[in-house]
C-alpha atoms as a PDB file:
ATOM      1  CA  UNK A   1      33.238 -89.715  72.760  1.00  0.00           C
ATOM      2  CA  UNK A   2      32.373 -90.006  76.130  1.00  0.00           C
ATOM      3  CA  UNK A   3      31.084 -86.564  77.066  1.00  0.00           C
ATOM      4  CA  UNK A   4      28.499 -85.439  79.589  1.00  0.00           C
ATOM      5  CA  UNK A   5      25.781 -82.758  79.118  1.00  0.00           C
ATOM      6  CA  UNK A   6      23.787 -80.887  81.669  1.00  0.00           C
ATOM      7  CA  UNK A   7      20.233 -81.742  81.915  1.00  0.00           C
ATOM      8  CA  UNK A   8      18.952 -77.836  80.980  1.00  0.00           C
ATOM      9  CA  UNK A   9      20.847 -78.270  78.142  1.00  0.00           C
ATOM     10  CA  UNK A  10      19.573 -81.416  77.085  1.00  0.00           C
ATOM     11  CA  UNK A  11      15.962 -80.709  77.945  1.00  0.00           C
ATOM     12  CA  UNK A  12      16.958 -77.584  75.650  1.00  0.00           C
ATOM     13  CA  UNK A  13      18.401 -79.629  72.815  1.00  0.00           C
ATOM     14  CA  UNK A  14      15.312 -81.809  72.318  1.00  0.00           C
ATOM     15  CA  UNK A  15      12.859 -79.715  73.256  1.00  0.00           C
ATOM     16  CA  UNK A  16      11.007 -81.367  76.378  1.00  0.00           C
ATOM     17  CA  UNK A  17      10.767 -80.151  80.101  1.00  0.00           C
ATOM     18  CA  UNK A  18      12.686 -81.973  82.755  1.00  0.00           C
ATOM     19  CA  UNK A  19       9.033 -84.477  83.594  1.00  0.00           C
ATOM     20  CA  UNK A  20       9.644 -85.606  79.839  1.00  0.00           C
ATOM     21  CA  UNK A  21      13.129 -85.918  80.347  1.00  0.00           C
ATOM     22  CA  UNK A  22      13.049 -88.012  83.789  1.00  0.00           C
ATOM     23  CA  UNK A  23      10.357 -90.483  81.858  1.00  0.00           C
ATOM     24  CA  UNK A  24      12.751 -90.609  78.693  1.00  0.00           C
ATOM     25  CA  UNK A  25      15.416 -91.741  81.766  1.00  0.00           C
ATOM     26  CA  UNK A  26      12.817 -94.019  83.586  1.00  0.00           C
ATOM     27  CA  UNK A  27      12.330 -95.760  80.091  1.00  0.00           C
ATOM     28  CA  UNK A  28      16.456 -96.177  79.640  1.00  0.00           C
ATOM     29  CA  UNK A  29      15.876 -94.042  76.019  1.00  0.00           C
ATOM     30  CA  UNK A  30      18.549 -91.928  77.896  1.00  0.00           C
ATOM     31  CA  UNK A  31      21.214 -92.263  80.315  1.00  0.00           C
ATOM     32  CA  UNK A  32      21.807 -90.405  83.256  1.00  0.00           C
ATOM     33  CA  UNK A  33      25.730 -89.224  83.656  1.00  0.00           C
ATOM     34  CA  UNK A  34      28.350 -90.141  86.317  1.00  0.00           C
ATOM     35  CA  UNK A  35      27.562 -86.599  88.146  1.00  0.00           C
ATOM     36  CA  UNK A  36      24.135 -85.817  89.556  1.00  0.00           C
ATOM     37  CA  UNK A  37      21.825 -83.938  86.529  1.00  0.00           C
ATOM     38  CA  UNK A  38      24.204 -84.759  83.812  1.00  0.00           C
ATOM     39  CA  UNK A  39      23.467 -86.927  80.788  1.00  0.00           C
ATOM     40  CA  UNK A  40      25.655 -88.924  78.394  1.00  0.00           C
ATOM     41  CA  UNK A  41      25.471 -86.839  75.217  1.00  0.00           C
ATOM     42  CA  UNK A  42      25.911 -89.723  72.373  1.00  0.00           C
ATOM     43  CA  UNK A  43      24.322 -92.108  74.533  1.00  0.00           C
ATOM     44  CA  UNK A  44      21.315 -89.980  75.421  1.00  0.00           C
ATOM     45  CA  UNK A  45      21.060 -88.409  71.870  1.00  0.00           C
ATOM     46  CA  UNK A  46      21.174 -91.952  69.628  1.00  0.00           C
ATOM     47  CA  UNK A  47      18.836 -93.450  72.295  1.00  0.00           C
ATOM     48  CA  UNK A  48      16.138 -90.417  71.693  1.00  0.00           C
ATOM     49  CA  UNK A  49      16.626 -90.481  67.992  1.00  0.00           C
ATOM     50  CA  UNK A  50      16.192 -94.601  67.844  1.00  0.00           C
ATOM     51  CA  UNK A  51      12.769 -93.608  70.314  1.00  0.00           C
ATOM     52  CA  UNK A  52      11.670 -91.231  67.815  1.00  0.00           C
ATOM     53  CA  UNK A  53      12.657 -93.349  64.780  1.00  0.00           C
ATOM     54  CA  UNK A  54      10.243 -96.246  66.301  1.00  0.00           C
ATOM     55  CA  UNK A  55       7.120 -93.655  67.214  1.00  0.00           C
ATOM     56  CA  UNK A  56       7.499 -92.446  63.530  1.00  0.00           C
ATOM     57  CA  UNK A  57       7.568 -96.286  62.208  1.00  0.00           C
ATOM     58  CA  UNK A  58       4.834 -97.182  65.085  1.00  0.00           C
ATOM     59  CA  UNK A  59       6.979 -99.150  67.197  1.00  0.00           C
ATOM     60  CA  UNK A  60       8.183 -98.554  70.430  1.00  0.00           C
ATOM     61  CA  UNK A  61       6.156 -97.190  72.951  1.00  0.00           C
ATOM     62  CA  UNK A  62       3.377 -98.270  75.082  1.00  0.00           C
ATOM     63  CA  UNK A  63       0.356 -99.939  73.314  1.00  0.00           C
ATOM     64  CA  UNK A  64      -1.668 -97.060  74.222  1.00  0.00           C
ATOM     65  CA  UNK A  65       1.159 -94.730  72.662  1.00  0.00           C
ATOM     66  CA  UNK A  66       0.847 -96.361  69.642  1.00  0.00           C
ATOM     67  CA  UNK A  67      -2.995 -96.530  69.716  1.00  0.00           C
ATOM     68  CA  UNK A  68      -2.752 -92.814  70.025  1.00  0.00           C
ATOM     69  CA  UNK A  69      -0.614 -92.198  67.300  1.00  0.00           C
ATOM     70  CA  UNK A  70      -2.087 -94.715  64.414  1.00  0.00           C
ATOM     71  CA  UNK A  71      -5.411 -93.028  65.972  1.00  0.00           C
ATOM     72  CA  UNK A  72      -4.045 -89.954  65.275  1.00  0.00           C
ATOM     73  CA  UNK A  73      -2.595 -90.773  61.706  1.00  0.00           C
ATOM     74  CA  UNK A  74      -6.084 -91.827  60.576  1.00  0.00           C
ATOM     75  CA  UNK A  75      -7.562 -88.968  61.845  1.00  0.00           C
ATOM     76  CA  UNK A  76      -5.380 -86.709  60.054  1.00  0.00           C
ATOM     77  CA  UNK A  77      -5.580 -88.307  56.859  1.00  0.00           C
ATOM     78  CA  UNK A  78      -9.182 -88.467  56.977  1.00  0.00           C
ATOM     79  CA  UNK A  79      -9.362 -84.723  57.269  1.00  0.00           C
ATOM     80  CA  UNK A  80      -6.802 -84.004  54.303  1.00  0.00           C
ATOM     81  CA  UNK A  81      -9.023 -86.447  52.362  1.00  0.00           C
ATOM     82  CA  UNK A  82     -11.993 -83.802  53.598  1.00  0.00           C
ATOM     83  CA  UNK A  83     -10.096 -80.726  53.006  1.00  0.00           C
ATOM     84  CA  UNK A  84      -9.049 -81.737  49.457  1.00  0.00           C
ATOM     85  CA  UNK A  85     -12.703 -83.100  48.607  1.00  0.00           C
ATOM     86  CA  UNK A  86     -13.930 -79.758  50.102  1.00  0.00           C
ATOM     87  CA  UNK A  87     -11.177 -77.665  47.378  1.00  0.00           C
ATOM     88  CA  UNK A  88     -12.429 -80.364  44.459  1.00  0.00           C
ATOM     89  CA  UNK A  89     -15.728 -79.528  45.097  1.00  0.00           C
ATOM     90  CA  UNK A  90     -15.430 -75.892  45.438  1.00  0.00           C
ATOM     91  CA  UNK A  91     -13.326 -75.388  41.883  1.00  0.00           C
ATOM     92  CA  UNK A  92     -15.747 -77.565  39.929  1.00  0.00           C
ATOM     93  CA  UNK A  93     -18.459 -74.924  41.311  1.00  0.00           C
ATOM     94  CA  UNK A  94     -20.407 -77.402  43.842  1.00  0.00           C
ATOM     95  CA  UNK A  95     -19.506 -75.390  47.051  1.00  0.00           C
ATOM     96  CA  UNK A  96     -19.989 -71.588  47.446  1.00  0.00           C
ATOM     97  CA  UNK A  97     -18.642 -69.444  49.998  1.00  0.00           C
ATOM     98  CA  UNK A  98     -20.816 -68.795  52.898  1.00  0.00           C
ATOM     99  CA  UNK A  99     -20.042 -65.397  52.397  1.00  0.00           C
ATOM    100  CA  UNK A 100     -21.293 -65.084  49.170  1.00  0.00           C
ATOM    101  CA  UNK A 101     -24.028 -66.559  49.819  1.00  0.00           C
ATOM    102  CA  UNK A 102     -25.058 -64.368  52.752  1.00  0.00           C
ATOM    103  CA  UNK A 103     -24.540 -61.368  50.599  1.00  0.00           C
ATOM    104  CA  UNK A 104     -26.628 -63.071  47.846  1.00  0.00           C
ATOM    105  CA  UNK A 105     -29.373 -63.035  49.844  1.00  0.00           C
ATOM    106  CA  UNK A 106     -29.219 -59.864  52.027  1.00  0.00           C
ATOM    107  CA  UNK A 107     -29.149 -58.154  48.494  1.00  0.00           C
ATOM    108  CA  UNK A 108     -32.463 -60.046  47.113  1.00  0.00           C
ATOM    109  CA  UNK A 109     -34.022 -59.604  50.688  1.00  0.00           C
ATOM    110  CA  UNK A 110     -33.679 -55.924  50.604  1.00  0.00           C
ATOM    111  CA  UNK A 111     -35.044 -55.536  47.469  1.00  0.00           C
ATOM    112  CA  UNK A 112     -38.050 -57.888  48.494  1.00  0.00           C
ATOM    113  CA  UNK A 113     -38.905 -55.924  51.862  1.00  0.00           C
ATOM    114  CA  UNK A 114     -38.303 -52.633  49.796  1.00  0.00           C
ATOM    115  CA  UNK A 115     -41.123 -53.594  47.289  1.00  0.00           C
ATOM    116  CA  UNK A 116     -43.194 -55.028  50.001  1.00  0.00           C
ATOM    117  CA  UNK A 117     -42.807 -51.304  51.811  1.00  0.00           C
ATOM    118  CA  UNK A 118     -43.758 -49.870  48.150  1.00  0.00           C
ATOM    119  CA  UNK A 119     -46.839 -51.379  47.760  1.00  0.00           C
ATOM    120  CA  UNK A 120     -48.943 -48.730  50.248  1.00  0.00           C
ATOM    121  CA  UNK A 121     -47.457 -45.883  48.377  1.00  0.00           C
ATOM    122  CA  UNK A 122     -48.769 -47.616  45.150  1.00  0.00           C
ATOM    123  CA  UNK A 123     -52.421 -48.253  46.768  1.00  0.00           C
ATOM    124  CA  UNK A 124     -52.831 -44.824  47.147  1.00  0.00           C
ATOM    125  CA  UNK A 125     -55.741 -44.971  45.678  1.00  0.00           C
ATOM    126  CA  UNK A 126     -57.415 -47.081  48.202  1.00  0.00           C
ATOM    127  CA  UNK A 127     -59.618 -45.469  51.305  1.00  0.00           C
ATOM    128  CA  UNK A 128     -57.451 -44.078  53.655  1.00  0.00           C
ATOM    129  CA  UNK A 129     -58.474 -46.290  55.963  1.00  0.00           C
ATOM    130  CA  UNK A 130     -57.820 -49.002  54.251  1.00  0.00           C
ATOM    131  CA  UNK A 131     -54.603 -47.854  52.868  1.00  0.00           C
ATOM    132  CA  UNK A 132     -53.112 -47.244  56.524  1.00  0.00           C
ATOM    133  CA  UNK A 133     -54.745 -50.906  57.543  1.00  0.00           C
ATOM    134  CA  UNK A 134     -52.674 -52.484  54.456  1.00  0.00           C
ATOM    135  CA  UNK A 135     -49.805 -50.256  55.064  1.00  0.00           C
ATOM    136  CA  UNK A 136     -49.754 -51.990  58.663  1.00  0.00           C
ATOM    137  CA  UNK A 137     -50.407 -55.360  58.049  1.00  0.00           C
ATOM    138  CA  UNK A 138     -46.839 -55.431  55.590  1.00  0.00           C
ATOM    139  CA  UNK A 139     -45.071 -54.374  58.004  1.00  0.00           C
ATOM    140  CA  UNK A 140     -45.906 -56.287  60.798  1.00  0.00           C
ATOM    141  CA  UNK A 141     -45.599 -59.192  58.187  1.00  0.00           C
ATOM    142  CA  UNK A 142     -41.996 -58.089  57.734  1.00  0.00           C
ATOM    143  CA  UNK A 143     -41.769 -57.291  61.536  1.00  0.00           C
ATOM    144  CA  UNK A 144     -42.841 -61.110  62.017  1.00  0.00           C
ATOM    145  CA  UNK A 145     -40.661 -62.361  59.285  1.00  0.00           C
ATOM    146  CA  UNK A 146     -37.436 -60.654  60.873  1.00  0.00           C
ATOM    147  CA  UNK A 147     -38.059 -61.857  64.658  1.00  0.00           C
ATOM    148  CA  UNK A 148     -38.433 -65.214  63.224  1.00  0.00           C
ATOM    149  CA  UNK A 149     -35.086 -64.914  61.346  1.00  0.00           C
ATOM    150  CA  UNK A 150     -33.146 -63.597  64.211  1.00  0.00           C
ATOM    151  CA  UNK A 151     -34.678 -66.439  66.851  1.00  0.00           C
ATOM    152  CA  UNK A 152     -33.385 -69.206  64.412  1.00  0.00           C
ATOM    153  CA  UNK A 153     -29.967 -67.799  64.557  1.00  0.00           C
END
């Protein structure tokens, strides 16, 4: 089988543009056709498969190729072994969604800065003046309390 394909419908077949292609040529992984932008089809095709047979292996290639990919490897296993440490954790209880938490705690802070708000209306029976003074301090307290809050976001 001694059949020629156009490059379009090579680049098409495996998926690359025609700078990949020209560098799969430059490298002899493929071979160029007897007419001008035509391949050999079982030539070209066993070559690229052998080429992708020895990146998946970790042969072939330029050192820095391979670098790249065992590089890459590790750096993908390493975050599986995260993610599924991450899941462990989570089912036996140790991790919480953030979420959660956050709504946690905006519940329990409303409730605190609504009793902190209550107290004046239970000092009633303080001096007016005082009760207003009081009244004033808690909130700026709270006032205080939120800028800080919002600044450490």
């Amino acid at each position: 089988m001694d059949t020629d394909i156009a490059s379009a419908d090579l680049q098409r077949l495996f998926g690359v543009n025609r700078t990949a292609l020209n560098d799969l040529t430059k490298r002899r992984i493929i071979e160029r056709g007897d007419k001008r932008g035509f391949y050999k089809l079982e030539a070209s095709v066993s070559g690229y498969c052998a080429h992708l047979r020895g990146l998946a292996q970790g042969r072939h290639g330029t050192e820095d190729a391979i670098t790249l990919a065992t590089v890459s490897r590790g750096k993908l296993a390493e975050a599986q072994a995260t993610l599924a440490e991450t899941k462990a954790k989570q089912l036996v209880g140790e991790l919480v969604e953030a979420a959660e938490v956050e709504a946690l705690w905006t519940r329990k802070l409303k409730g605190f800065r609504n009793r902190i708000l209550g107290i004046g209306d239970r000092m009633r029976s303080l001096p007016p003046r005082e009760h207003v003074k009081l009244t004033g301090e808690l909130r700026a307290a709270l006032t205080e309390l939120a800028d800080e809050g919002s600044s450490n976001l």
